[in-house]
Protein backbone atom coordinates (compact mmCIF):
# COMPACT_ATOMS: atom_id res chain seq x y z
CA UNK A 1 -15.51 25.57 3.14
CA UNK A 2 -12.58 23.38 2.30
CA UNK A 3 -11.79 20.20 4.32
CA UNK A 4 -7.85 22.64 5.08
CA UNK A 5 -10.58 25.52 6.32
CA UNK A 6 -12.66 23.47 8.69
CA UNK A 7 -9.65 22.05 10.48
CA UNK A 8 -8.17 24.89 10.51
CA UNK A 9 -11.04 26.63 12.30
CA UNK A 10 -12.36 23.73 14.79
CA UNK A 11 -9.06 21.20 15.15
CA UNK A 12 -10.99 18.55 13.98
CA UNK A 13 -13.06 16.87 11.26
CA UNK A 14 -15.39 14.45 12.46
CA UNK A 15 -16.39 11.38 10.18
CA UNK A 16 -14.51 10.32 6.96
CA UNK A 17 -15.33 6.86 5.14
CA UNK A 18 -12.15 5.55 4.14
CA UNK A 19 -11.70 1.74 4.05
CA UNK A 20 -13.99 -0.23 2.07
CA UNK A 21 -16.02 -3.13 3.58
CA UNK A 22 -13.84 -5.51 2.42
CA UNK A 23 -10.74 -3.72 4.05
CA UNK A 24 -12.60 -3.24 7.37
CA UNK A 25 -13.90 -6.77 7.48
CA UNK A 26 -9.95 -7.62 7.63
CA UNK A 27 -9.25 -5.30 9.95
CA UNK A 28 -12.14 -6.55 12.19
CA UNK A 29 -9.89 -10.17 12.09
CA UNK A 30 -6.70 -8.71 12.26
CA UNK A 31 -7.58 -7.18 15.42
CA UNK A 32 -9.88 -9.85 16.93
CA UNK A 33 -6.85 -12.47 16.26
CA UNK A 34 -4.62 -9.51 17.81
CA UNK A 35 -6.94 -9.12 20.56
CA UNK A 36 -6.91 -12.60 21.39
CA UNK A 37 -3.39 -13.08 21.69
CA UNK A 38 -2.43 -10.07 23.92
CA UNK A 39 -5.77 -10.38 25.90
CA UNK A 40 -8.64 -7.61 26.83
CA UNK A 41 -6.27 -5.67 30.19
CA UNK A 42 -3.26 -5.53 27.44
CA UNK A 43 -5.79 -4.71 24.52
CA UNK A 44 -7.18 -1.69 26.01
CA UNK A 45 -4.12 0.68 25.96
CA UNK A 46 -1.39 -1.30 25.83
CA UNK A 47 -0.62 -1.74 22.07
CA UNK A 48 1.22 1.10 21.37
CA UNK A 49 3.85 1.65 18.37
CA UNK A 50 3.72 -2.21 16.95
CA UNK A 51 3.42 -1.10 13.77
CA UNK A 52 7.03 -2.00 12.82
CA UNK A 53 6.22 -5.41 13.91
CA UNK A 54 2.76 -6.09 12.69
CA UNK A 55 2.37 -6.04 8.69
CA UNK A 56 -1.81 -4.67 9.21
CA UNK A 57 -1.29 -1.41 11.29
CA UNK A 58 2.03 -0.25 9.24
CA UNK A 59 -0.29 -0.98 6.21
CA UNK A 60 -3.29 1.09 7.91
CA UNK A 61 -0.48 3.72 8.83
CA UNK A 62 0.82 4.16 5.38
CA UNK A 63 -2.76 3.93 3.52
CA UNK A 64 -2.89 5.77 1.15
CA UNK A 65 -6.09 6.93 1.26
CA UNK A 66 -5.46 7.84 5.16
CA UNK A 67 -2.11 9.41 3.63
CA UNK A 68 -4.05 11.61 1.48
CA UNK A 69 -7.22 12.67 4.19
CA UNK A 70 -3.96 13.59 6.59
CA UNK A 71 -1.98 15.55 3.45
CA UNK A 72 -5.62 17.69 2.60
CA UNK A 73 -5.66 19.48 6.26
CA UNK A 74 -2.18 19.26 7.22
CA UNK A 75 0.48 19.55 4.31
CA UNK A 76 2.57 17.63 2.22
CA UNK A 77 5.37 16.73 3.98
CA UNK A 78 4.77 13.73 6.79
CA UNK A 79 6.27 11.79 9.00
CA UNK A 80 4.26 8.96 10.88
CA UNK A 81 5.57 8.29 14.66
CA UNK A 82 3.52 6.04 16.25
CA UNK A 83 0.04 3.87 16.58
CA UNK A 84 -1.85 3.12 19.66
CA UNK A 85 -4.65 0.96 19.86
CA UNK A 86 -7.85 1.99 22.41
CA UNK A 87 -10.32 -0.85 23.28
CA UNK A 88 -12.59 0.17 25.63
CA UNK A 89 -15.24 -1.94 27.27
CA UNK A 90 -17.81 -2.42 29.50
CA UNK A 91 -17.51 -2.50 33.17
CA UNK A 92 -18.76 -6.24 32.85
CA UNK A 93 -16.01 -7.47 30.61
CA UNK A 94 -12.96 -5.70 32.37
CA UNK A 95 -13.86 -4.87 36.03
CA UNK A 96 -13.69 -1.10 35.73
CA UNK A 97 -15.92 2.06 34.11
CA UNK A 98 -13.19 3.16 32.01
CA UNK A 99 -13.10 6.76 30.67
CA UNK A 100 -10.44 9.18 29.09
CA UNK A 101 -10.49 12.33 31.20
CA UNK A 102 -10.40 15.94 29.05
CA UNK A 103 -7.08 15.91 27.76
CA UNK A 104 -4.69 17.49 24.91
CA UNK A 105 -2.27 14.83 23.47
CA UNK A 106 0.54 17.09 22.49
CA UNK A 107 1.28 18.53 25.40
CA UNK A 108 2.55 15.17 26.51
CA UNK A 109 4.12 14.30 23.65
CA UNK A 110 7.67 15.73 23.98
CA UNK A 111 7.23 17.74 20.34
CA UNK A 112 8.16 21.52 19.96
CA UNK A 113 5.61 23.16 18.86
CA UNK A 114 3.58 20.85 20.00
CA UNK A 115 1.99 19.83 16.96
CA UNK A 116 0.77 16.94 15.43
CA UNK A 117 -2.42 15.20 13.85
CA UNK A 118 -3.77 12.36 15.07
CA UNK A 119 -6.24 9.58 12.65
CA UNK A 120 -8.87 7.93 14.95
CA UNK A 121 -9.66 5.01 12.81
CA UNK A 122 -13.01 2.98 13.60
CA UNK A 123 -12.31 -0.89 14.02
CA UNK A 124 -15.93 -1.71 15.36
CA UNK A 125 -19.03 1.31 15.01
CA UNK A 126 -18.73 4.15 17.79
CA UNK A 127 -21.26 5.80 19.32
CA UNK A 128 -22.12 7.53 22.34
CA UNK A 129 -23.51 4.58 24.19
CA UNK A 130 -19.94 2.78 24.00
CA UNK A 131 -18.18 5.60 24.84
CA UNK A 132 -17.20 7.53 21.36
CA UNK A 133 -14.83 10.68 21.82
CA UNK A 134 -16.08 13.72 22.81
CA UNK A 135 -14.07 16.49 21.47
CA UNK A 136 -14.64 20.79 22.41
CA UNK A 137 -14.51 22.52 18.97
CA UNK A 138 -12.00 25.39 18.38
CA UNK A 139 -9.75 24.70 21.59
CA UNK A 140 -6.43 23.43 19.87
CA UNK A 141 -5.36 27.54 19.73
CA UNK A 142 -3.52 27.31 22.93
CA UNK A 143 -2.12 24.89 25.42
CA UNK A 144 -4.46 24.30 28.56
CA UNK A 145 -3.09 23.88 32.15
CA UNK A 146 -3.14 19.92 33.16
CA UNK A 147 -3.39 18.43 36.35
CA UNK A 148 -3.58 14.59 37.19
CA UNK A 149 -6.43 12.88 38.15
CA UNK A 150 -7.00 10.62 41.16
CA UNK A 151 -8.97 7.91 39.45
CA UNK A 152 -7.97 5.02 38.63
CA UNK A 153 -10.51 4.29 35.93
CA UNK A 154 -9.14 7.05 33.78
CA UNK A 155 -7.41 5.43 31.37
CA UNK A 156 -4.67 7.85 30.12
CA UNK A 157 -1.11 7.09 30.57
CA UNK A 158 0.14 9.58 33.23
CA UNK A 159 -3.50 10.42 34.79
CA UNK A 160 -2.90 13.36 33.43
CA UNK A 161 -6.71 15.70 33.50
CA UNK A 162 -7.75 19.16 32.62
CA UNK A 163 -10.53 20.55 35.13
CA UNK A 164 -13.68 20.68 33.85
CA UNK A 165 -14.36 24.20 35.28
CA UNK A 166 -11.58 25.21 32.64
CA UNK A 167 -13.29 24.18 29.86
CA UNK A 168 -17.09 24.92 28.54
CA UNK A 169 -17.94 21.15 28.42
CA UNK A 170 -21.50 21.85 27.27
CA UNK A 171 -20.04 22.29 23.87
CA UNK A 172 -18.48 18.88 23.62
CA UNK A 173 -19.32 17.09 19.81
CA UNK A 174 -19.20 13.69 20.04
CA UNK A 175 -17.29 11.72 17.44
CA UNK A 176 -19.72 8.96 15.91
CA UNK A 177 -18.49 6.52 13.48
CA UNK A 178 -19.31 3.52 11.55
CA UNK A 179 -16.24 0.79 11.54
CA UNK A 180 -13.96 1.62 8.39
CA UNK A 181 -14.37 5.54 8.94
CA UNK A 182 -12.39 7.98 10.78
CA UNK A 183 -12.32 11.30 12.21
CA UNK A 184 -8.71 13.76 12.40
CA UNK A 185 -7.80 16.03 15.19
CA UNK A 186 -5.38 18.19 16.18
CA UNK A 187 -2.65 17.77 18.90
CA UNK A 188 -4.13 20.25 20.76
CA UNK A 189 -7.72 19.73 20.33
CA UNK A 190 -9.08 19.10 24.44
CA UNK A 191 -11.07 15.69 24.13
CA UNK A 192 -12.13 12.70 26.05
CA UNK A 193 -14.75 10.13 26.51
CA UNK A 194 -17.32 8.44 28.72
CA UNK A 195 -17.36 5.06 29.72
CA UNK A 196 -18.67 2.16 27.45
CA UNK A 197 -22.13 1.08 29.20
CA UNK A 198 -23.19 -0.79 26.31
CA UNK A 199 -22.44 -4.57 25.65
CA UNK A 200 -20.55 -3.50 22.60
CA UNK A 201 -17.04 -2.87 22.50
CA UNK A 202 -15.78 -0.04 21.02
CA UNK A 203 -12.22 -0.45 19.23
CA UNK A 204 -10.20 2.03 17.39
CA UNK A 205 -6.64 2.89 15.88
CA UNK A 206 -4.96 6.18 16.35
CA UNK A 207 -2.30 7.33 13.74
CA UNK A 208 -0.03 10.02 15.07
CA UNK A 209 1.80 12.12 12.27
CA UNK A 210 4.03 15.42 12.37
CA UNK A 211 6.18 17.18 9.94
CA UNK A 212 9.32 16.99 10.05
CA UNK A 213 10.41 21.08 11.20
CA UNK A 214 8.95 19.73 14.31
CA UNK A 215 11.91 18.77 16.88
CA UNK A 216 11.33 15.52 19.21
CA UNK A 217 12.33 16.84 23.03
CA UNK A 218 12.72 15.43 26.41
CA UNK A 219 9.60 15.24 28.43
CA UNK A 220 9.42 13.11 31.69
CA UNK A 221 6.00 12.75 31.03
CA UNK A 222 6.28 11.19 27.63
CA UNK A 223 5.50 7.15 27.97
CA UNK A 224 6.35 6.15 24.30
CA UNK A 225 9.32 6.27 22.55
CA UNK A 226 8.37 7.78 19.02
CA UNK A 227 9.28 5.31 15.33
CA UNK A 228 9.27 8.03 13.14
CA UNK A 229 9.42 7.29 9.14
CA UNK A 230 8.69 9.65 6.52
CA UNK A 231 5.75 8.00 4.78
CA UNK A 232 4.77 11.97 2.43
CA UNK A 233 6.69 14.02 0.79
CA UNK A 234 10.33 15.43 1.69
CA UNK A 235 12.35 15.74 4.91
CA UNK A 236 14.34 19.46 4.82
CA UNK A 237 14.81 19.85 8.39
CA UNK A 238 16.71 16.42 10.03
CA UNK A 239 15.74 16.76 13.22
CA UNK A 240 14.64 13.54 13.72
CA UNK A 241 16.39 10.00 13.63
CA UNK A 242 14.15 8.24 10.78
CA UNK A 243 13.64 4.58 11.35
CA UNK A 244 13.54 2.62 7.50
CA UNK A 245 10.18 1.74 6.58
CA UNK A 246 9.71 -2.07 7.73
CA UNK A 247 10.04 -5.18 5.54
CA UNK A 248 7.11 -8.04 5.69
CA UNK A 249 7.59 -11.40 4.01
């Protein structure tokens, strides 16, 4: 089965090396010094779309090695619109058990169809006892029903939450990964994740792409404004207002 098939039939794949050990040893200070500066409550979930300002995530973003894992299962032509950093930790260092209720990213997103591929991108190892992903094979085929949740320790932007009577839960893979490897799922693939009870934290960096016959919408749910660049192949469609690739010194 081909790397296309398996994504195709799941809405994932699950573990990918991709940076070598030098690259993820610079990561690891990148986002330490990053980390440092904006401080662990900002860390968490508040970087989001900084890659036009910050010279290591736009050249994460535009890998390409990451360009060419994304290009295998989803097509030629890309356009990258947005990063978001999620640090979880323990209870210990932050106050709180954070968690990521089950969720499906696209339906949030403001994109019709609601499609789009998202790169989870190991900064430190994952693994269940820090809370890795957990992700239900084969349920990016349709749209679920979302409520919100009333807890304040989930962590997603809007609260949003699909009931866990909806969905057969016992199936859930989780996503384990050594720093410097990634997994890929779909927009549409239901996932979450369980708090971090380990001492460990557990860092990662999601890459969002879509293709460009994909229109950008309204959505009052929608808490990011997209940066969309073409960073693969051709754009034949101009729906979307592309921002220039940024320039570093």
């Amino acid at each position: 089965m081909t790397r296309h098939e398996q994504y195709e039939r799941d809405g994932f794949i699950p573990c990918i090396d991709m940076l070598t050990a030098e690259e993820t040893a610079q990561l690891r200070v990148d986002f330490d010094a990053l980390e440092a500066d904006m401080g662990k409550e900002v860390s968490q979930i508040g970087i989001i779309s900084r890659e036009h300002e910050l010279e290591f995530l736009w050249r994460l973003a535009t890998h390409p090695k990451i360009l060419d894992a994304v290009v295998s299962v989803y097509g030629e032509d890309l356009l990258m619109i947005g990063t978001h950093v999620f640090c979880k930790y323990s209870a210990e260092a932050v106050g709180k058990s954070a968690y990521v209720a089950w969720h499906q990213d696209v339906t949030y997103w403001g994109l019709r169809p609601p499609k789009a591929i998202s790169v989870w991108l190991a900064i430190d190892d994952v693994d269940e006892e820090n809370g890795a992903m957990l992700v239900i094979p084969c349920t990016h085929t349709q749209a679920c029903e979302h409520g919100k949740s009333d807890d304040d320790e989930n962590l997603l932007s809007v609260n949003q939450a699909i009931d866990d009577g909806a969905l057969d839960v016992d199936t859930a893979v989780p996503i384990i990964l050594k720093a410097g490897q990634l997994s890929l799922h779909d927009g549409l693939l239901v996932h979450g994740s369980r708090p971090n009870h380990s001492g460990r934290r557990r860092a990662g960096l999601t890459i969002r792409y879509t293709t460009p016959d994909v229109v950008p919408v309204q959505d009052s749910n929608k808490r990011v404004d997209w940066q969309p660049v073409l960073v693969h192949g051709e754009d034949r469609y101009g729906n979307w207002s592309l921002k220039p690739a940024p320039v570093f010194g």
